[in-house]
PDB file of N, CA and C in Angstrom:
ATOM      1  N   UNK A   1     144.796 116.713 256.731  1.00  0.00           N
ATOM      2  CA  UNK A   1     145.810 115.830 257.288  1.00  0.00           C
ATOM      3  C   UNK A   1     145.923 116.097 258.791  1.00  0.00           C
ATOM      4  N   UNK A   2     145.885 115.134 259.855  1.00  0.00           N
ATOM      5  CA  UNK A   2     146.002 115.228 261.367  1.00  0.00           C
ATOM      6  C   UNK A   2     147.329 115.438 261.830  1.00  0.00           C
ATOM      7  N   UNK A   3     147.623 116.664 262.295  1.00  0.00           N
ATOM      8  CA  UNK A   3     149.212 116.698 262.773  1.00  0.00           C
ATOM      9  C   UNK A   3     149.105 116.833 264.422  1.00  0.00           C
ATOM     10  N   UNK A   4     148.350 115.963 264.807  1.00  0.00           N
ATOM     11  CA  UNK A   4     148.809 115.433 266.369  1.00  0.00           C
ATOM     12  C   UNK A   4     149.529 114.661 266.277  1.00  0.00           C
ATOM     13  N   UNK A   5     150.531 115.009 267.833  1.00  0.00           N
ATOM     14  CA  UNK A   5     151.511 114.195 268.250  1.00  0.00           C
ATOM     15  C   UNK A   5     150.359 113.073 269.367  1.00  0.00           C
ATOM     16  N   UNK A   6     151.115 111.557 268.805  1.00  0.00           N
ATOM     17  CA  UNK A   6     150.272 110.770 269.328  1.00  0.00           C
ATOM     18  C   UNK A   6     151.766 109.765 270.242  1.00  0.00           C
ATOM     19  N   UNK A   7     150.716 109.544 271.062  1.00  0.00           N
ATOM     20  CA  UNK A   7     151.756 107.967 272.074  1.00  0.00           C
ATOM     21  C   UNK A   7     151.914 107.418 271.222  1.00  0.00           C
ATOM     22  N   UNK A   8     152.607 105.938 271.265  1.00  0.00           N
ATOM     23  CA  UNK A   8     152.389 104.716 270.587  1.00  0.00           C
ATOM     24  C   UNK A   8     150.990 104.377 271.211  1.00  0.00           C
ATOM     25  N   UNK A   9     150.650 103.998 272.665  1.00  0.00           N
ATOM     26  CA  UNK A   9     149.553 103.441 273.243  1.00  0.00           C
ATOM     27  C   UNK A   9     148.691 104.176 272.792  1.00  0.00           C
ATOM     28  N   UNK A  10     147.977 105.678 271.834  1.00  0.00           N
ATOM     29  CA  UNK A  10     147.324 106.335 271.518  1.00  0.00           C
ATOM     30  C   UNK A  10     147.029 105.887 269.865  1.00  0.00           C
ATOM     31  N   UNK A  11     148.207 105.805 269.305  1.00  0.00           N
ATOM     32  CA  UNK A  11     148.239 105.209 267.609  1.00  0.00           C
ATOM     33  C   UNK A  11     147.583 104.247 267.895  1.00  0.00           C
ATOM     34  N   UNK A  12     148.201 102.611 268.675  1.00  0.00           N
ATOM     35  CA  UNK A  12     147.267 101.791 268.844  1.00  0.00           C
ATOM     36  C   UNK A  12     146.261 101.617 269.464  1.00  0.00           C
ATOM     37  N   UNK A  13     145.359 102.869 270.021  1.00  0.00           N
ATOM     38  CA  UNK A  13     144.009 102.699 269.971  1.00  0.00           C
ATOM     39  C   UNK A  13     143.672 103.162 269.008  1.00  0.00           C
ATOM     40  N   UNK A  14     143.568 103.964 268.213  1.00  0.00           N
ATOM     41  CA  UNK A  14     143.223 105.079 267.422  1.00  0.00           C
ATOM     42  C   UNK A  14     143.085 104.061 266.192  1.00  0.00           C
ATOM     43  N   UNK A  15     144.236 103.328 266.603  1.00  0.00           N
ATOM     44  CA  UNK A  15     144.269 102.418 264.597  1.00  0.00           C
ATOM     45  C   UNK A  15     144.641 101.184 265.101  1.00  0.00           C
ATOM     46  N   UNK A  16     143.851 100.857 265.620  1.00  0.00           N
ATOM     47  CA  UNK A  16     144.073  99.077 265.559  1.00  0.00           C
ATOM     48  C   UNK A  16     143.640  98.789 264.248  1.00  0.00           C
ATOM     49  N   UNK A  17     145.279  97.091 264.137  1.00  0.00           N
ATOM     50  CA  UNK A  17     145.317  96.248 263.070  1.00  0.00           C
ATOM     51  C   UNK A  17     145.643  97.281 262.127  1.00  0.00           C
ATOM     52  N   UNK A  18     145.965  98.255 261.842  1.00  0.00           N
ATOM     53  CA  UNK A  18     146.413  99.303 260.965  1.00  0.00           C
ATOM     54  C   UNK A  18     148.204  99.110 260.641  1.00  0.00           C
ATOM     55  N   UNK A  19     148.716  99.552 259.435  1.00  0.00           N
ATOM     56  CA  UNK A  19     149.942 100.087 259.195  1.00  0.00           C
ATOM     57  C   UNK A  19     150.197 101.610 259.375  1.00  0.00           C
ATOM     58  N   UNK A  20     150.965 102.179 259.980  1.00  0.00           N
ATOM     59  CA  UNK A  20     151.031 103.603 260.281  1.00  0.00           C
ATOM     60  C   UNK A  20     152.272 103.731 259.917  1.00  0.00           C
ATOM     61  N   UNK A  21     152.226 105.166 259.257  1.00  0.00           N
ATOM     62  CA  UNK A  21     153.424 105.717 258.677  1.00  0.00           C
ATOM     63  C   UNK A  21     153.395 106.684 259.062  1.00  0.00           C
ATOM     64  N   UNK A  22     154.996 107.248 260.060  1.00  0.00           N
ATOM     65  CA  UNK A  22     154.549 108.408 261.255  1.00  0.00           C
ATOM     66  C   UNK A  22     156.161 109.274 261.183  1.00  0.00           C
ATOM     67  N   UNK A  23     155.707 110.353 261.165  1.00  0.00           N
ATOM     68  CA  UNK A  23     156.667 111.448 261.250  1.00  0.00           C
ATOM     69  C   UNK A  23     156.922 111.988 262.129  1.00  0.00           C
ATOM     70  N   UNK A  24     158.036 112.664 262.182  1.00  0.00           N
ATOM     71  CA  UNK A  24     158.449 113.314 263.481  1.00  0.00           C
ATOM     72  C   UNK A  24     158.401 112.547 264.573  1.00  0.00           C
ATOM     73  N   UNK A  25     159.400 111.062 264.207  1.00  0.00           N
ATOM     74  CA  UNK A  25     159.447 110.584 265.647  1.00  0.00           C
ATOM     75  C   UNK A  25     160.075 111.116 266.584  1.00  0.00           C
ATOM     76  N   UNK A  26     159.881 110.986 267.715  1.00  0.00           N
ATOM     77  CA  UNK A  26     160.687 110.737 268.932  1.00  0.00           C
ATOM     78  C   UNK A  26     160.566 109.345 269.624  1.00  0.00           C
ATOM     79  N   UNK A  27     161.915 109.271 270.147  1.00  0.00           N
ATOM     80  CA  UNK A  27     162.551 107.847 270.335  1.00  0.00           C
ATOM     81  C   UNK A  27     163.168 108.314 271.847  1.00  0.00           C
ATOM     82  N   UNK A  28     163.029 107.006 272.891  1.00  0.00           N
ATOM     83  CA  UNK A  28     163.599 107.437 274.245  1.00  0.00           C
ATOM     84  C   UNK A  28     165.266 107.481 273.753  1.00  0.00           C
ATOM     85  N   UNK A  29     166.023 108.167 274.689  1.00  0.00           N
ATOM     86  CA  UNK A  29     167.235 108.901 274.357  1.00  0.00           C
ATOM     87  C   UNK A  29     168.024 107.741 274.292  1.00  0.00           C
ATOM     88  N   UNK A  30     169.143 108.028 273.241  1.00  0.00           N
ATOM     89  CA  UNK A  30     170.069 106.824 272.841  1.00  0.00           C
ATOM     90  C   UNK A  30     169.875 105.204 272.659  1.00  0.00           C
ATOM     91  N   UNK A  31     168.070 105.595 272.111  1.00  0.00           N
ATOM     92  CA  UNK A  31     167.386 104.260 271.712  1.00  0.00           C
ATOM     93  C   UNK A  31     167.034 104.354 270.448  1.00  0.00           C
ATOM     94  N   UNK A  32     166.899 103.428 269.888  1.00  0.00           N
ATOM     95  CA  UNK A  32     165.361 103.831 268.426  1.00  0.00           C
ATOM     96  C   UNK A  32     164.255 103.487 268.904  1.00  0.00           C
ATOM     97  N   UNK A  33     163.772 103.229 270.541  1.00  0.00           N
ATOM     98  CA  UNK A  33     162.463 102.731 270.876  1.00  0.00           C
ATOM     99  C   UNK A  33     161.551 103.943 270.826  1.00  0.00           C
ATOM    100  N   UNK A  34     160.500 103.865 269.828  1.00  0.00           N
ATOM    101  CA  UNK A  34     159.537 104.718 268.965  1.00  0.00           C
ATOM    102  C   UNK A  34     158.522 105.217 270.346  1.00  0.00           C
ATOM    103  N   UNK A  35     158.816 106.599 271.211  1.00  0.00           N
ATOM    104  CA  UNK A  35     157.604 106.880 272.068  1.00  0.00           C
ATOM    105  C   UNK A  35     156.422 107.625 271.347  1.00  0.00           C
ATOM    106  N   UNK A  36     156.911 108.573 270.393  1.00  0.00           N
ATOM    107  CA  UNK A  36     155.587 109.249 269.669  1.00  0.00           C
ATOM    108  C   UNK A  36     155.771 109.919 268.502  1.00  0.00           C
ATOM    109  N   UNK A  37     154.857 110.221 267.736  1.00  0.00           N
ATOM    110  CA  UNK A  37     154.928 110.884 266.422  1.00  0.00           C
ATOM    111  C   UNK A  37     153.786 111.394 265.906  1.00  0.00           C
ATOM    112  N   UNK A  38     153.917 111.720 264.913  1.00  0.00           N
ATOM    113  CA  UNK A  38     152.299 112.215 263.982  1.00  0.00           C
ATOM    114  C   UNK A  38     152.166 111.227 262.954  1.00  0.00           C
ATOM    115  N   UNK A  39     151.258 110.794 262.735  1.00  0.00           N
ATOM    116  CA  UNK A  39     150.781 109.570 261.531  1.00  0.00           C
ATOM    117  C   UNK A  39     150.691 110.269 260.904  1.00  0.00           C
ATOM    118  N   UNK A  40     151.004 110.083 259.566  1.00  0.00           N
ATOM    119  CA  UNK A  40     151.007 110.415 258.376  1.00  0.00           C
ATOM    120  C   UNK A  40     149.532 109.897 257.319  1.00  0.00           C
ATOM    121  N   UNK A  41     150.073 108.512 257.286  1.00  0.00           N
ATOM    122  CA  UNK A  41     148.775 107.824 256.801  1.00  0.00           C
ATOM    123  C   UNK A  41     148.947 106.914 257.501  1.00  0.00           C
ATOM    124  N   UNK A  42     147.442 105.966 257.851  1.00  0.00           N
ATOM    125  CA  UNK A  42     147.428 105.024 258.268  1.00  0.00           C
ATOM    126  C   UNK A  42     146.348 103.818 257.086  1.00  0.00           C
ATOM    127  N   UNK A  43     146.786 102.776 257.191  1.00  0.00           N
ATOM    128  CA  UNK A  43     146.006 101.948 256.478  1.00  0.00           C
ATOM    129  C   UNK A  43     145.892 100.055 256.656  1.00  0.00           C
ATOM    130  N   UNK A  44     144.801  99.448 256.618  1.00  0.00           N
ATOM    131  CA  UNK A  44     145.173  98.368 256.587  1.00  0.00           C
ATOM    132  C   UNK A  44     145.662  97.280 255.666  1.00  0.00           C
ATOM    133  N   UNK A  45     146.664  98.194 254.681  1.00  0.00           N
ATOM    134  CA  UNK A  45     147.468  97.797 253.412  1.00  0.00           C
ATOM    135  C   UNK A  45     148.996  98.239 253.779  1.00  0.00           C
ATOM    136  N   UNK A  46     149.954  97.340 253.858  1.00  0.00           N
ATOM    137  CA  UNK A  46     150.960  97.329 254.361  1.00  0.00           C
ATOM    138  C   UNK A  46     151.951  98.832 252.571  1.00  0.00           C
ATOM    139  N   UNK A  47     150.988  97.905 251.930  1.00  0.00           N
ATOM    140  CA  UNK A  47     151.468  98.623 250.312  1.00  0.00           C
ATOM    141  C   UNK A  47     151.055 100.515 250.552  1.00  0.00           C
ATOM    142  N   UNK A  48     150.128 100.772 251.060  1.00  0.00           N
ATOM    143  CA  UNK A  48     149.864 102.277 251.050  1.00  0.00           C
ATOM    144  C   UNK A  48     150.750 102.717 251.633  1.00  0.00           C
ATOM    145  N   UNK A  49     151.193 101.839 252.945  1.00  0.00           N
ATOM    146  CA  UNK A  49     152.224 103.176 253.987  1.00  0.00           C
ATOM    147  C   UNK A  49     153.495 102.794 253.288  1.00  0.00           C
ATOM    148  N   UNK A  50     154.145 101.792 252.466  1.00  0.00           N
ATOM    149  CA  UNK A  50     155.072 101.813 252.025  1.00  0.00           C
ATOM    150  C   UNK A  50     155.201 102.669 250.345  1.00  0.00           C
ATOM    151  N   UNK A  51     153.932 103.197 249.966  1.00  0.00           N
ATOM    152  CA  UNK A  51     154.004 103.701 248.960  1.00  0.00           C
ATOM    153  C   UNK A  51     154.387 105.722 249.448  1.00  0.00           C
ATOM    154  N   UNK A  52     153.485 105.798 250.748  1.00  0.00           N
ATOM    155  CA  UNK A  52     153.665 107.222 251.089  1.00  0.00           C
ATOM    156  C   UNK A  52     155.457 107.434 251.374  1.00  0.00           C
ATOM    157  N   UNK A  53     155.831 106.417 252.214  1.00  0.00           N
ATOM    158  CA  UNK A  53     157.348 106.537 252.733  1.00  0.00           C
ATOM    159  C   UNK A  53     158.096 106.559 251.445  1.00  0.00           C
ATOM    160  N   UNK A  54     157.784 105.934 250.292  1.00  0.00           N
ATOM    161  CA  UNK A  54     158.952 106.066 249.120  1.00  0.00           C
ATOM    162  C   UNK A  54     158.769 107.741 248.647  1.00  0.00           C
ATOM    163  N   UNK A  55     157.851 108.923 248.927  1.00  0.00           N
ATOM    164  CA  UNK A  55     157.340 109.853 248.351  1.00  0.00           C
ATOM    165  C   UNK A  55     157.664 111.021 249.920  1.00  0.00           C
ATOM    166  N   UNK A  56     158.800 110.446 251.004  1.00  0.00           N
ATOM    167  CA  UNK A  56     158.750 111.400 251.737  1.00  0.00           C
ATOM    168  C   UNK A  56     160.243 111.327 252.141  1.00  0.00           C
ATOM    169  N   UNK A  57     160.393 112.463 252.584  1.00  0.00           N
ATOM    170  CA  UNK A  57     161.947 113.237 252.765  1.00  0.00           C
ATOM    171  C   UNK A  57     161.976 113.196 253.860  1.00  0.00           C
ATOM    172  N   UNK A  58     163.231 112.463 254.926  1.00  0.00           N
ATOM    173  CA  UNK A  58     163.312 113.477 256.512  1.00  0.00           C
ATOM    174  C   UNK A  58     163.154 111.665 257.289  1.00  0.00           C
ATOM    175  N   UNK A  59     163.221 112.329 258.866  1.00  0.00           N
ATOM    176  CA  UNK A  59     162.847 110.561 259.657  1.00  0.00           C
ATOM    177  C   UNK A  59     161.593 110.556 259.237  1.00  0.00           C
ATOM    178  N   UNK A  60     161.290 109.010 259.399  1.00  0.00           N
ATOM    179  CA  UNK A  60     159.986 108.097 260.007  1.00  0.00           C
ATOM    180  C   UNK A  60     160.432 106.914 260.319  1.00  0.00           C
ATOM    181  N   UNK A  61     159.172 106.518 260.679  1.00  0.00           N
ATOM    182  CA  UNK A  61     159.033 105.215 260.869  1.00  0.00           C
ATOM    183  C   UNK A  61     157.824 104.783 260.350  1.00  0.00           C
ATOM    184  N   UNK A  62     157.683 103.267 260.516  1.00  0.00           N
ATOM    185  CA  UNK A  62     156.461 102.219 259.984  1.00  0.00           C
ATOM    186  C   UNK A  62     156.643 101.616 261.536  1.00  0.00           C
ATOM    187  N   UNK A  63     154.984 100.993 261.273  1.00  0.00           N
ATOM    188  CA  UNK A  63     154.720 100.455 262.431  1.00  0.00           C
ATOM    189  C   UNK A  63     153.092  99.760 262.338  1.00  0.00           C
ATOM    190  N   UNK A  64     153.246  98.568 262.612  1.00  0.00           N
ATOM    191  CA  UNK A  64     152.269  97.703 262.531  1.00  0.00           C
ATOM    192  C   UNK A  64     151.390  97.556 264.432  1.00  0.00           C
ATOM    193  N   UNK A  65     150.177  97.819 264.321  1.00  0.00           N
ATOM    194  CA  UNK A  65     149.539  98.022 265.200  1.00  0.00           C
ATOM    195  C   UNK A  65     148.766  97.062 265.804  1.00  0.00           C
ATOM    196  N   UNK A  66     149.040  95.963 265.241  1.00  0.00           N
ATOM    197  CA  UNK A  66     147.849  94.747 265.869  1.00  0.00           C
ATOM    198  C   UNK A  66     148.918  93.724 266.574  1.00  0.00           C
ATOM    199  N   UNK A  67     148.101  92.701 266.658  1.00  0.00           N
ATOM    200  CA  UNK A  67     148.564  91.746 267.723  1.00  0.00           C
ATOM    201  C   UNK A  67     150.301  91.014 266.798  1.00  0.00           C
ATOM    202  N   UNK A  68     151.276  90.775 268.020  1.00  0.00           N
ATOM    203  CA  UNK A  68     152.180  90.348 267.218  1.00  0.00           C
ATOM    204  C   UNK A  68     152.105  88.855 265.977  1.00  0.00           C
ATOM    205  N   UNK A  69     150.790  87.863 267.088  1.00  0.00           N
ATOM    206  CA  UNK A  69     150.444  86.437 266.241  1.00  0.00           C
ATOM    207  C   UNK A  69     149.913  86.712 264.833  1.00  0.00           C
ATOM    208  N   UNK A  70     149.124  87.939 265.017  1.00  0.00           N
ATOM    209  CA  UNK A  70     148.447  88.232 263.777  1.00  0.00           C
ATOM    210  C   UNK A  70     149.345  87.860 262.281  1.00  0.00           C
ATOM    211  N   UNK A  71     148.168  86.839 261.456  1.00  0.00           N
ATOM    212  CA  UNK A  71     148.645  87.019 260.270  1.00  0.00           C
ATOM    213  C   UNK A  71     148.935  88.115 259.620  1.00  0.00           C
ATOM    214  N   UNK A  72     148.057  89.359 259.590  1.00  0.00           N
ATOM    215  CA  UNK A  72     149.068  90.460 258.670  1.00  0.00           C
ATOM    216  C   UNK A  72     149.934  91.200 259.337  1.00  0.00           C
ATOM    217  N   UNK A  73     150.271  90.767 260.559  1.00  0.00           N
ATOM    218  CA  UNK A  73     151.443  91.274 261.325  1.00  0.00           C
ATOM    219  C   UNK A  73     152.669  90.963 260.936  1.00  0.00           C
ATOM    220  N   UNK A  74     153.820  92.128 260.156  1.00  0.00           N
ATOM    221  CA  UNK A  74     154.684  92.094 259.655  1.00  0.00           C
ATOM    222  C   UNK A  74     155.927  92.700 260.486  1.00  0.00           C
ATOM    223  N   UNK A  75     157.463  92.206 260.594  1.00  0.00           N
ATOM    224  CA  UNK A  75     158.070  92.860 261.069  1.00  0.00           C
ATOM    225  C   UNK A  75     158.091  94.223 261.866  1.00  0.00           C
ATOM    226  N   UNK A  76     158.319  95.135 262.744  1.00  0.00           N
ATOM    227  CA  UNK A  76     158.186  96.759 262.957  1.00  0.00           C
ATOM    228  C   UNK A  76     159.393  96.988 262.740  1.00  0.00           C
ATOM    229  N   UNK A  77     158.834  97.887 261.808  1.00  0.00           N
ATOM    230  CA  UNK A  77     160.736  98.374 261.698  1.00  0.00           C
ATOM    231  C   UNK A  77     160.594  99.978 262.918  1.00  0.00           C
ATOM    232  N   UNK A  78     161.319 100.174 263.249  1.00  0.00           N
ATOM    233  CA  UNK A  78     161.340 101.136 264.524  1.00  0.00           C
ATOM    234  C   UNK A  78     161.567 102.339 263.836  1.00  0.00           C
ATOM    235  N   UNK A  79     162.472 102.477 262.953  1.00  0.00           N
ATOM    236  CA  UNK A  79     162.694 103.886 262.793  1.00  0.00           C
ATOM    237  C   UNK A  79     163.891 103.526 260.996  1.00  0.00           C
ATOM    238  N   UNK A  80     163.399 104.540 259.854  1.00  0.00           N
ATOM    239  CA  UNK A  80     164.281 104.479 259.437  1.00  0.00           C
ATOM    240  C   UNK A  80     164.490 105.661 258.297  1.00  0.00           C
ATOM    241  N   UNK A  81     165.600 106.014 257.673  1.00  0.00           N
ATOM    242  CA  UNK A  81     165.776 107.272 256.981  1.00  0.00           C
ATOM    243  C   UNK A  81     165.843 106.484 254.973  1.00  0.00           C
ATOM    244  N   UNK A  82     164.810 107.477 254.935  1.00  0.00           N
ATOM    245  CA  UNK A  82     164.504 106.935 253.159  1.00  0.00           C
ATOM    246  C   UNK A  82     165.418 106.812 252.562  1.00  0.00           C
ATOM    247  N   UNK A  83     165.485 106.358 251.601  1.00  0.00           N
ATOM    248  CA  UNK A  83     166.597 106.481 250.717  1.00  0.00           C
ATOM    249  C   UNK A  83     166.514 107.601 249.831  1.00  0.00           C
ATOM    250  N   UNK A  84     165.972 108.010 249.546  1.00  0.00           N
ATOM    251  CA  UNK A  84     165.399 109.179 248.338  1.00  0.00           C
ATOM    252  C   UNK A  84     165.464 110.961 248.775  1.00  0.00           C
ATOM    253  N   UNK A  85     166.776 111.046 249.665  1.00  0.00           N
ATOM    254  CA  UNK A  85     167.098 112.122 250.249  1.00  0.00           C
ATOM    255  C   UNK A  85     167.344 113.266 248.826  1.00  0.00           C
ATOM    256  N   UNK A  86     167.347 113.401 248.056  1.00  0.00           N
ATOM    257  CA  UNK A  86     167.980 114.251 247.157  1.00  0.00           C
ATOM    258  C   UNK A  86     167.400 115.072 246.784  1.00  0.00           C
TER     259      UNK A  86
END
């Protein structure tokens, strides 16, 4: 498993058109705007990174890496805390 801390501008070279599911964000201060993290998994199945996030504890985020027109370009959600804390 890769535990570099990556840019966003680094994720999206690294994984274009990809879904990334990324830990240990950091966000500029008193924003949720996503500057960097460690990918977790990345995939071009929106279903894999939403299957890893139901199976993880703590922040992340999701984040879609291709062009915004793109057909499998789905919402970004910026940052959010699982439900499955227990």
């Amino acid at each position: 498993m890769c535990v570099e801390r990556l840019t966003i501008a680094e994720m999206e070279r690294k994984y274009p058109n990809e879904w990334l599911f990324i830990i240990e964000p950091k966000t500029r201060e008193n924003t949720t705007h996503l500057v960097s993290g460690i990918v977790q998994v990345h995939s071009k199945s929106r279903n894999d990174v939403y299957e890893a996030s139901r199976k993880f504890k703590g922040d992340a985020a999701i984040r879609w890496t291709g062009d915004d027109t793109s057909q499998e370009q789905r919402p970004k959600m910026p940052l959010y805390r699982p439900r499955n804390l227990n």
